[in-house]
Every structure is written in structure tokens, then in C-alpha cells.
PDB file of N, CA and C in Angstrom:
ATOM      1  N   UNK A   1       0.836  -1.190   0.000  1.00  0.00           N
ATOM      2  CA  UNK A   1       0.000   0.000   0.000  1.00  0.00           C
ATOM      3  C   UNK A   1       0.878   1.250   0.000  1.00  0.00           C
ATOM      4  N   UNK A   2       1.877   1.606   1.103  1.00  0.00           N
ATOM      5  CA  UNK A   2       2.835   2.243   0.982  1.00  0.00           C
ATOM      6  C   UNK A   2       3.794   2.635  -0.431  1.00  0.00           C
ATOM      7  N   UNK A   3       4.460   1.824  -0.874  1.00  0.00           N
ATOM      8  CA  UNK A   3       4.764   1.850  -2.228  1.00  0.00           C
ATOM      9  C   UNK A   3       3.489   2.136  -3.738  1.00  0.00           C
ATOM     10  N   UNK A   4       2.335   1.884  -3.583  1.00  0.00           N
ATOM     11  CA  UNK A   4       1.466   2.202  -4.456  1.00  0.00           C
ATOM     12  C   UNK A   4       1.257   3.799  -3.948  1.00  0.00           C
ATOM     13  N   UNK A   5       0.773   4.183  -2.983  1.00  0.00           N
ATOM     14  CA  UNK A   5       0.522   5.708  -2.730  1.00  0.00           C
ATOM     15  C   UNK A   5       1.951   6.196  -2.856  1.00  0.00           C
ATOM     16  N   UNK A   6       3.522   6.252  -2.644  1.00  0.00           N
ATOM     17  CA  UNK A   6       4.211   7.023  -3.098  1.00  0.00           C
ATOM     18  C   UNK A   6       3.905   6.670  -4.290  1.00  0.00           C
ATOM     19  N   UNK A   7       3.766   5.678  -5.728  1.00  0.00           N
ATOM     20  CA  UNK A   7       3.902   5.707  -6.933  1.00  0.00           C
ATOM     21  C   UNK A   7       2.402   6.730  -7.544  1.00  0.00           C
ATOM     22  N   UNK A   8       1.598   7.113  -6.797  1.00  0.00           N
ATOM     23  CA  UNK A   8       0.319   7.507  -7.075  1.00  0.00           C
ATOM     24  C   UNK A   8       0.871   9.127  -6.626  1.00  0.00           C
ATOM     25  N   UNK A   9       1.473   9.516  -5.762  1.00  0.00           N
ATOM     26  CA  UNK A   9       2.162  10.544  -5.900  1.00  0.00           C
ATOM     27  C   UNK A   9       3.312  11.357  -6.518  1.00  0.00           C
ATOM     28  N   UNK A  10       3.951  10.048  -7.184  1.00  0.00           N
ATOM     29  CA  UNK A  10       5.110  10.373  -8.165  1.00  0.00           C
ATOM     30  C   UNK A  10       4.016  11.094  -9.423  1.00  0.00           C
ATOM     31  N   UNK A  11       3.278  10.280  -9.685  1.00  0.00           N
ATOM     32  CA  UNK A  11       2.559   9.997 -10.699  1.00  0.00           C
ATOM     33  C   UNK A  11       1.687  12.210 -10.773  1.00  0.00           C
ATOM     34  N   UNK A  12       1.541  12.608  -9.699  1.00  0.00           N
ATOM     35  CA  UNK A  12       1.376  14.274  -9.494  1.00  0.00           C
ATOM     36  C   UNK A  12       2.325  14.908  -9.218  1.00  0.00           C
ATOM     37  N   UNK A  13       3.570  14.241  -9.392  1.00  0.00           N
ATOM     38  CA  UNK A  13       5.171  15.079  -9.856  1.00  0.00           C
ATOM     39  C   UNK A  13       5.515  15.722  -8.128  1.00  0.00           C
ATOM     40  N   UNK A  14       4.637  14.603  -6.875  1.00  0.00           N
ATOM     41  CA  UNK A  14       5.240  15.201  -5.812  1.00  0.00           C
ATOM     42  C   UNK A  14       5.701  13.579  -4.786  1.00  0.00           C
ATOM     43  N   UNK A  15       6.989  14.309  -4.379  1.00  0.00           N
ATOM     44  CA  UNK A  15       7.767  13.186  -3.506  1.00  0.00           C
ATOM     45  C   UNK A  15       7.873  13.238  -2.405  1.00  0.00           C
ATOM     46  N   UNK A  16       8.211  12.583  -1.089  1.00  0.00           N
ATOM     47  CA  UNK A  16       8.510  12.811   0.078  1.00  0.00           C
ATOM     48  C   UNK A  16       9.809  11.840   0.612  1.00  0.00           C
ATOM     49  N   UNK A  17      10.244  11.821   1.582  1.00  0.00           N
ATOM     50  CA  UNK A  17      11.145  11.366   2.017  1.00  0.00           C
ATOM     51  C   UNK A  17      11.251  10.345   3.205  1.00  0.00           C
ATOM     52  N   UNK A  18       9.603  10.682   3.932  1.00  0.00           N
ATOM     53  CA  UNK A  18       9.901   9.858   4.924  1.00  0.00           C
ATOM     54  C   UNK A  18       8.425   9.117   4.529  1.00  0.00           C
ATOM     55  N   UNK A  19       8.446   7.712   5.144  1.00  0.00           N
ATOM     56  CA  UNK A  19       6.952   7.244   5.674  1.00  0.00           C
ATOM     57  C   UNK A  19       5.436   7.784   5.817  1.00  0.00           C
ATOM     58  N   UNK A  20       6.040   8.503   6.713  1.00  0.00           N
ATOM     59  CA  UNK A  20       4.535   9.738   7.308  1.00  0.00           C
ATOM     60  C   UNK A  20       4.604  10.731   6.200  1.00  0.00           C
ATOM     61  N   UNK A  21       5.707  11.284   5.789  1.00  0.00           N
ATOM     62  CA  UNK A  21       5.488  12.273   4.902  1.00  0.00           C
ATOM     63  C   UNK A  21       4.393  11.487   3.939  1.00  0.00           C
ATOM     64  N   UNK A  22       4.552  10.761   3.287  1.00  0.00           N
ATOM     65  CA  UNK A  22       4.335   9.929   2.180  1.00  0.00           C
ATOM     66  C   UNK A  22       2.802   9.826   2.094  1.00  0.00           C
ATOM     67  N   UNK A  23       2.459   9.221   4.003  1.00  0.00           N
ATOM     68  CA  UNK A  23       1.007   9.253   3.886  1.00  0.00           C
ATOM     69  C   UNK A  23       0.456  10.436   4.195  1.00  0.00           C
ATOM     70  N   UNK A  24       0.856  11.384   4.766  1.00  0.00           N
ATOM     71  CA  UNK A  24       0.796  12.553   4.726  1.00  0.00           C
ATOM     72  C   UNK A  24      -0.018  13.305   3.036  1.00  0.00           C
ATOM     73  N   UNK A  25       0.729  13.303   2.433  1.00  0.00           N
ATOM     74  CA  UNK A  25       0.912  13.307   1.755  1.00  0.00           C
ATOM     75  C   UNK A  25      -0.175  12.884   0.594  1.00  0.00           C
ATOM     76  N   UNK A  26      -0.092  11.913   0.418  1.00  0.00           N
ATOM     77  CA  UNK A  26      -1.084  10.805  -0.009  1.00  0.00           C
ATOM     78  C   UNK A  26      -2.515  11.616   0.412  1.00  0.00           C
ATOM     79  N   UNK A  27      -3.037  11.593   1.231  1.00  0.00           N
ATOM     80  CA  UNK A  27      -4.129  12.705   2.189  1.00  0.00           C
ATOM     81  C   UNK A  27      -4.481  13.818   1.626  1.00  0.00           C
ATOM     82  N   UNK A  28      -3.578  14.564   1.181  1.00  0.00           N
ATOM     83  CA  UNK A  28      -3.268  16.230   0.619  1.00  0.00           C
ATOM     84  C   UNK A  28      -4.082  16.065  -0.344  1.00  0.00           C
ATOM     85  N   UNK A  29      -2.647  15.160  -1.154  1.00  0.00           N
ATOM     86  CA  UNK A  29      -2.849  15.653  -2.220  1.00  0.00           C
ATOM     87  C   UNK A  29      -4.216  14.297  -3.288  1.00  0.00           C
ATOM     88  N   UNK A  30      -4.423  13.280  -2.898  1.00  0.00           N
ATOM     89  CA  UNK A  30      -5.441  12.884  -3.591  1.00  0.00           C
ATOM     90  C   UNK A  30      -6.772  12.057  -3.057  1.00  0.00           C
ATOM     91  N   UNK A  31      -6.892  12.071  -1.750  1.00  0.00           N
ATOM     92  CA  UNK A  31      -8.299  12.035  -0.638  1.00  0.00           C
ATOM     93  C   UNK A  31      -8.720  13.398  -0.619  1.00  0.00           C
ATOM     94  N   UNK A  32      -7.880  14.556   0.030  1.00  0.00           N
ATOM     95  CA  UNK A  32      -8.727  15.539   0.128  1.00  0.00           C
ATOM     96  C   UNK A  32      -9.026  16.340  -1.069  1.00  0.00           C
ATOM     97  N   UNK A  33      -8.208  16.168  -2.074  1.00  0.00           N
ATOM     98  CA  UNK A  33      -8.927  16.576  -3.506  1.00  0.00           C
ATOM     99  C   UNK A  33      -9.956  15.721  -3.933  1.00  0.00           C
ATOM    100  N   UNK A  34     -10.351  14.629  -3.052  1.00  0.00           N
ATOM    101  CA  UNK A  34     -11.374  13.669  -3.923  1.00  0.00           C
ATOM    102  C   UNK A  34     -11.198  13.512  -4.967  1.00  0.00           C
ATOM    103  N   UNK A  35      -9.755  13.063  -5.398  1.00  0.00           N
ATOM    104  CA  UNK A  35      -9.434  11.919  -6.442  1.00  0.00           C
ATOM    105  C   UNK A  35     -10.159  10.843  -6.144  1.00  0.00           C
ATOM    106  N   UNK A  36      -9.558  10.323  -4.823  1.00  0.00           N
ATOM    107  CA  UNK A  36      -9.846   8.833  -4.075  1.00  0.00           C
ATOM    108  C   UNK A  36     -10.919   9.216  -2.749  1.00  0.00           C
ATOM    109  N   UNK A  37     -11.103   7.808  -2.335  1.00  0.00           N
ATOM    110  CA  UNK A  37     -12.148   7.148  -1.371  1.00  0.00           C
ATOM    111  C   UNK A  37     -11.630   8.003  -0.369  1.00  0.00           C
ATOM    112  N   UNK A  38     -12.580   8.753   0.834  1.00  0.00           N
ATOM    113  CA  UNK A  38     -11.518   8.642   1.953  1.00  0.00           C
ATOM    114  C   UNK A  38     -11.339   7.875   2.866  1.00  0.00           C
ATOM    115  N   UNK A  39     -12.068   6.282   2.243  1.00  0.00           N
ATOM    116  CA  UNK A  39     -11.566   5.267   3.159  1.00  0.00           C
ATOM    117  C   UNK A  39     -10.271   4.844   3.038  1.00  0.00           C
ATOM    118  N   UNK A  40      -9.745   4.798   1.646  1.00  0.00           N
ATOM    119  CA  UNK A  40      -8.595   4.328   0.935  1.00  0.00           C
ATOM    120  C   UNK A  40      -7.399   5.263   2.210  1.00  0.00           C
ATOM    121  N   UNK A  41      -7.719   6.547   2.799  1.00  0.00           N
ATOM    122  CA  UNK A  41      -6.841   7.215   3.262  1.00  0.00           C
ATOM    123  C   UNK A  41      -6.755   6.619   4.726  1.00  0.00           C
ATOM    124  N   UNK A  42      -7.903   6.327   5.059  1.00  0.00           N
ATOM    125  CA  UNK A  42      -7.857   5.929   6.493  1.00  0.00           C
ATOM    126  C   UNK A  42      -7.293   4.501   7.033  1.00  0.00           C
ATOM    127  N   UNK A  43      -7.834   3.315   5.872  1.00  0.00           N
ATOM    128  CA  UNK A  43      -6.738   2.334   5.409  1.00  0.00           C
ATOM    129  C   UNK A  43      -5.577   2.243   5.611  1.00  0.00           C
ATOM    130  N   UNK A  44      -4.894   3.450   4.975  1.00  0.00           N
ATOM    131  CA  UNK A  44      -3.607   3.669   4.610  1.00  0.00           C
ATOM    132  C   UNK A  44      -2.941   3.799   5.972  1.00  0.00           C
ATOM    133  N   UNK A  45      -3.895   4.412   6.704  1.00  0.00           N
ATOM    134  CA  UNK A  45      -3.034   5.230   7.848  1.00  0.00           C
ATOM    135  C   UNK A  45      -3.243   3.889   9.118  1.00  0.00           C
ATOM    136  N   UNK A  46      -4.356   3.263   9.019  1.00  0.00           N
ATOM    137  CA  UNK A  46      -4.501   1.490   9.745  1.00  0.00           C
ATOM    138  C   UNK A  46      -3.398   0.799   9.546  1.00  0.00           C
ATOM    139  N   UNK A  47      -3.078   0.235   7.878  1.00  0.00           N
ATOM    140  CA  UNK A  47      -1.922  -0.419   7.942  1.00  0.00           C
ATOM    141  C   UNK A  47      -0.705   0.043   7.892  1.00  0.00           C
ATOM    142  N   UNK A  48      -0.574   1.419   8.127  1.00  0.00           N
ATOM    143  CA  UNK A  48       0.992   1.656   8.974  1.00  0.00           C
ATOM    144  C   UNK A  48       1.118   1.686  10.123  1.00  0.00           C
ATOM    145  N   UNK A  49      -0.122   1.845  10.778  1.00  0.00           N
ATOM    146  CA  UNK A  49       0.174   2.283  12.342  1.00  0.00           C
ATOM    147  C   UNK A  49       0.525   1.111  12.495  1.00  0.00           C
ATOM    148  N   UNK A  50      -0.383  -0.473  12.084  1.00  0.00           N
ATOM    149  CA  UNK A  50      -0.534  -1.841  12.956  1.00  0.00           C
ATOM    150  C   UNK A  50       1.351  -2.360  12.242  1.00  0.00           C
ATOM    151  N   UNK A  51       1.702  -1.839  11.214  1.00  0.00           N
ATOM    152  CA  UNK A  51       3.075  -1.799  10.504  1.00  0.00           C
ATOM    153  C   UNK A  51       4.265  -1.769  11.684  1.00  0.00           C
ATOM    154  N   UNK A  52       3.923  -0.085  12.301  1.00  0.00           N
ATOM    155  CA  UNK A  52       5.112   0.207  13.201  1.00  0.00           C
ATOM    156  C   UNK A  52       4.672  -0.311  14.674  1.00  0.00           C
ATOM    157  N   UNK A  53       3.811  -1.100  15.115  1.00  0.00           N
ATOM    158  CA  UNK A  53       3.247  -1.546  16.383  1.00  0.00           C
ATOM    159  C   UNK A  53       3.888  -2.331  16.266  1.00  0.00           C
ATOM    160  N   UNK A  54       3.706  -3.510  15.083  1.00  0.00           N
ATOM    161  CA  UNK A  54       4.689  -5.227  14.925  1.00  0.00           C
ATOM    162  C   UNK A  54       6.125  -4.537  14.316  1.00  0.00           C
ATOM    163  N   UNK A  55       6.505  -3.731  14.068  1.00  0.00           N
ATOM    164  CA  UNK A  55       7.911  -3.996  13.723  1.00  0.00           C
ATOM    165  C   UNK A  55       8.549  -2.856  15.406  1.00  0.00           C
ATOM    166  N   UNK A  56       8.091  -2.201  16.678  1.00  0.00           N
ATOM    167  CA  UNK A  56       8.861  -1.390  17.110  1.00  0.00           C
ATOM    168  C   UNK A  56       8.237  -1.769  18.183  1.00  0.00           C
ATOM    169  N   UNK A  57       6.914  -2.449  18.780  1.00  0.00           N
ATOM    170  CA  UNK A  57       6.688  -2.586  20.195  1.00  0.00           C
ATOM    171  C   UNK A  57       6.499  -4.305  19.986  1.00  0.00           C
ATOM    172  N   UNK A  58       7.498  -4.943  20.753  1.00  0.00           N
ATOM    173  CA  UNK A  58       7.644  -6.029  20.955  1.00  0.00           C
ATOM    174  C   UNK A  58       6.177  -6.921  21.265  1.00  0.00           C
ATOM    175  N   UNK A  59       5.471  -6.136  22.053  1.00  0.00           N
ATOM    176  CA  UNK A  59       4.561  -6.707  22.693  1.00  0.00           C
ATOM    177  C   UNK A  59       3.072  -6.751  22.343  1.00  0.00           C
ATOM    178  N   UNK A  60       3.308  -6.109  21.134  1.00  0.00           N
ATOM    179  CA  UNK A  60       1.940  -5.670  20.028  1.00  0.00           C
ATOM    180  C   UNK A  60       1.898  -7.267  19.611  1.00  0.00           C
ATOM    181  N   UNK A  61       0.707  -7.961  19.542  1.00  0.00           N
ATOM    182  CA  UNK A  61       0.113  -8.887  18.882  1.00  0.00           C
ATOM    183  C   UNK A  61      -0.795  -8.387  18.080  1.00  0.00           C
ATOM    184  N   UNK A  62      -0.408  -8.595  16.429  1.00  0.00           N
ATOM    185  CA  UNK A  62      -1.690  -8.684  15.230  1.00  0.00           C
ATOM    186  C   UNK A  62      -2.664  -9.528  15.034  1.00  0.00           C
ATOM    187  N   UNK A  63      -3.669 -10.220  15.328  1.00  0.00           N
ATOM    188  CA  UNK A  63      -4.140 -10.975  15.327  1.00  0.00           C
ATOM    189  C   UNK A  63      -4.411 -11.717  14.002  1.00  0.00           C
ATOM    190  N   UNK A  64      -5.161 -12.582  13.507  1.00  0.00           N
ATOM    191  CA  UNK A  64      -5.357 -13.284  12.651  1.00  0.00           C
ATOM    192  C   UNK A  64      -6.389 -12.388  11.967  1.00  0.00           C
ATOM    193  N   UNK A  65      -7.325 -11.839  12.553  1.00  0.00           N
ATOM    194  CA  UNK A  65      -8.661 -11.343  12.136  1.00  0.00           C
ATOM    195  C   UNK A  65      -8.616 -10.363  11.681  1.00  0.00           C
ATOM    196  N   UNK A  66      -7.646  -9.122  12.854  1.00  0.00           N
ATOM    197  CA  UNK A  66      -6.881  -8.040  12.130  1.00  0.00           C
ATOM    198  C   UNK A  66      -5.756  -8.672  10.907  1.00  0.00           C
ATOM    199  N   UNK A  67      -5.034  -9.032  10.704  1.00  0.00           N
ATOM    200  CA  UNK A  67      -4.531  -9.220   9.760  1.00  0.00           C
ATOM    201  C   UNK A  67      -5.114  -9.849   8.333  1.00  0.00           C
ATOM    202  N   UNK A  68      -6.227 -10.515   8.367  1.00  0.00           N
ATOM    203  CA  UNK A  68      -6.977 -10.544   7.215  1.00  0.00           C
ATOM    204  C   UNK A  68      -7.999  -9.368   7.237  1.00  0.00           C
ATOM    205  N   UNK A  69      -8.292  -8.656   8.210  1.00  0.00           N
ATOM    206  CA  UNK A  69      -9.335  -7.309   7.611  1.00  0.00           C
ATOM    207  C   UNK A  69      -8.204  -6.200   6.663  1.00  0.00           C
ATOM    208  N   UNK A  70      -6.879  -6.231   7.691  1.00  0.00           N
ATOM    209  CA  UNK A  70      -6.319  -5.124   6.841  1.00  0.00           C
ATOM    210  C   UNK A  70      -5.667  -5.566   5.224  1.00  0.00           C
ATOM    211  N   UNK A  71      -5.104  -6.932   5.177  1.00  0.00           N
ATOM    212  CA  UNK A  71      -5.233  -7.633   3.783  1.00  0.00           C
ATOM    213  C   UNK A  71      -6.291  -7.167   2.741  1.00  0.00           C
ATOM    214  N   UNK A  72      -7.814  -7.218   2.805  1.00  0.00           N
ATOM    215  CA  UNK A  72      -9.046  -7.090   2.507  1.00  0.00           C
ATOM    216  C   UNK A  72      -8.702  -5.906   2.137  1.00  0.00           C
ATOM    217  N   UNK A  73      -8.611  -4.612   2.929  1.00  0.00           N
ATOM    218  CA  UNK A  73      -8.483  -3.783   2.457  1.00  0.00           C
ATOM    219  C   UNK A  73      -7.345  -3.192   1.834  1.00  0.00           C
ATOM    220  N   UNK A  74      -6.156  -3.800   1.617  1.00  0.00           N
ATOM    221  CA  UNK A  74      -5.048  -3.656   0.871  1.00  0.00           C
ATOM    222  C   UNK A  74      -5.166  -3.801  -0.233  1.00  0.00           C
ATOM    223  N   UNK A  75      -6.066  -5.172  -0.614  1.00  0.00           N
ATOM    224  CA  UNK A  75      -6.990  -5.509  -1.941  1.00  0.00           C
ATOM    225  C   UNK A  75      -7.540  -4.487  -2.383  1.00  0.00           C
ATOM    226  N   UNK A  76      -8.544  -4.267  -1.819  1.00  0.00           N
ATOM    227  CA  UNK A  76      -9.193  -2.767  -2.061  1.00  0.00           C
ATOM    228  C   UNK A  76      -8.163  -1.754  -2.382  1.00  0.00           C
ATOM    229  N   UNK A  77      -7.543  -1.086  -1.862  1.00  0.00           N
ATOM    230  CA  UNK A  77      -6.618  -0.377  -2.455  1.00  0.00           C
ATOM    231  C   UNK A  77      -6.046   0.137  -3.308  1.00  0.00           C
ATOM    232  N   UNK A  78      -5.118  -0.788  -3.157  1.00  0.00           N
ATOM    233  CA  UNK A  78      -4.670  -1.732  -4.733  1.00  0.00           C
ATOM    234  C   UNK A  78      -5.356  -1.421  -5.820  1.00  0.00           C
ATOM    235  N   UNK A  79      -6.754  -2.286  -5.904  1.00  0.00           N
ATOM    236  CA  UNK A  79      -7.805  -1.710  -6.956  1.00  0.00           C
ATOM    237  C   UNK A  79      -7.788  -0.230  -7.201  1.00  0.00           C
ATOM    238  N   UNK A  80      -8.142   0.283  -6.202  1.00  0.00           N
ATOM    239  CA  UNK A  80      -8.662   1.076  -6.827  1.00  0.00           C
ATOM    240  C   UNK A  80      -7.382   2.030  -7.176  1.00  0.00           C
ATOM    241  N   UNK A  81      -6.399   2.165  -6.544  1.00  0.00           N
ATOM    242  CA  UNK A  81      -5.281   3.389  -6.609  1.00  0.00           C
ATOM    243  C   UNK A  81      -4.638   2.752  -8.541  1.00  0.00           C
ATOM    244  N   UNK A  82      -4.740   1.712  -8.667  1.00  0.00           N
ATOM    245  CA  UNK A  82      -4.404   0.974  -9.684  1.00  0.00           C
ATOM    246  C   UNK A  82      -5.027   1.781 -10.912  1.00  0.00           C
ATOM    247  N   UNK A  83      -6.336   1.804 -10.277  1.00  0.00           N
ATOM    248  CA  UNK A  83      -7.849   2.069 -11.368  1.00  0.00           C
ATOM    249  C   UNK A  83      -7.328   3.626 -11.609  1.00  0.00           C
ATOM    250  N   UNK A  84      -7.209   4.009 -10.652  1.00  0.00           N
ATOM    251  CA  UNK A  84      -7.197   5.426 -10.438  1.00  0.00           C
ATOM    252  C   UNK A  84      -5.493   6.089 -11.598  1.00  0.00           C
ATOM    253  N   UNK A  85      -4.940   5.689 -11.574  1.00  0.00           N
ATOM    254  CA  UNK A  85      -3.411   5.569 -12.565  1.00  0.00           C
ATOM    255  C   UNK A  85      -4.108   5.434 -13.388  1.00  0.00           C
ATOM    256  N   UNK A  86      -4.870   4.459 -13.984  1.00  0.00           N
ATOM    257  CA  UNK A  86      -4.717   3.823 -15.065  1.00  0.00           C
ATOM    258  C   UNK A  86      -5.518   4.993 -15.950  1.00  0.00           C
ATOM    259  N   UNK A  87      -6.565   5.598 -15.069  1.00  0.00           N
ATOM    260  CA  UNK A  87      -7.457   6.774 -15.923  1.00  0.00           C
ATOM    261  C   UNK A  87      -6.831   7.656 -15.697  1.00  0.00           C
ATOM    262  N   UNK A  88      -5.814   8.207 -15.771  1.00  0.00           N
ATOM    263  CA  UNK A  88      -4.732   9.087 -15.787  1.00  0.00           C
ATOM    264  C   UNK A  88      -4.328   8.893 -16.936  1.00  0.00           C
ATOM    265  N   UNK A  89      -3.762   7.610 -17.280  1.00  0.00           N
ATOM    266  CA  UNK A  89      -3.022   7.448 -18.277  1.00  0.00           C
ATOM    267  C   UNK A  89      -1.404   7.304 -17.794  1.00  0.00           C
TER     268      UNK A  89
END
């Protein structure tokens, strides 16, 4: 998901440098223009948080259930940020 929203922002000739910038970012410039869903944004910002919980607090457990809801919606995503390029051109 991360790598598709920076490529969906390359794609409006703007870059960032860090993570947060990125989804930051992502937010600005094509949720709050209502390019995209603003679920797609809130998504975005789910599977980084549950991202830096399992990779920086030892003691964070993802569960099975969470980890196939946020999958589901990675799918989703995907689609649509995909869809969304593609009618760009």
C-alpha cells in the first residue's frame, strides 16, 4: 500500500522522504482533492500504524482477524489506486 501511494504521488510530480510524509501526503494531495475514497486514506493510515506496532513494540500482537481485515483492504486499495493511474493514463 505504501509503495502504491508514493507511486500515485510520483505519478502528481510530488515526492517525500519519509513514511509519514508519504502518507501525509497521499491525504493532501489525492483524498482531500477527492481523487480517491476517503476510506482508501484511512486504510492507509490502519496499515501503517498496525506496521510500526509489529515492527517497534515487541509486545503488540496482530491478530489473525486483524490481519486478514487489513489484507481485505489492501486488496481494495490496490484496486482502486491501480484504477485510479490507469485513468490518468
Amino acid at each position: 500500500m505504501f509503495f502504491l501511494a508514493e507511486a500515485a504521488l510520483l505519478a502528481k510530480g510530488v515526492a517525500f522522504s519519509s513514511h509519514k510524509a508519504v502518507i501525509t501526503g497521499f491525504g493532501e494531495h489525492l483524498i482531500k482533492t477527492g481523487e480517491l475514497a476517503k476510506d482508501l486514506g484511512k486504510e492507509l493510515h490502519r496499515a501503517f500504524d498496525k506496521r510500526q506496532l509489529s515492527d517497534y513494540e515487541f509486545r503488540s500482537v496482530i491478530t489473525c482477524d486483524e490481519a486478514a481485515e487489513i489484507l481485505a483492504a489492501a486488496r481494495t486499495f490496490v484496486a482502486a489506486v491501480v484504477s485510479h493511474l490507469r485513468s490518468k493514463g
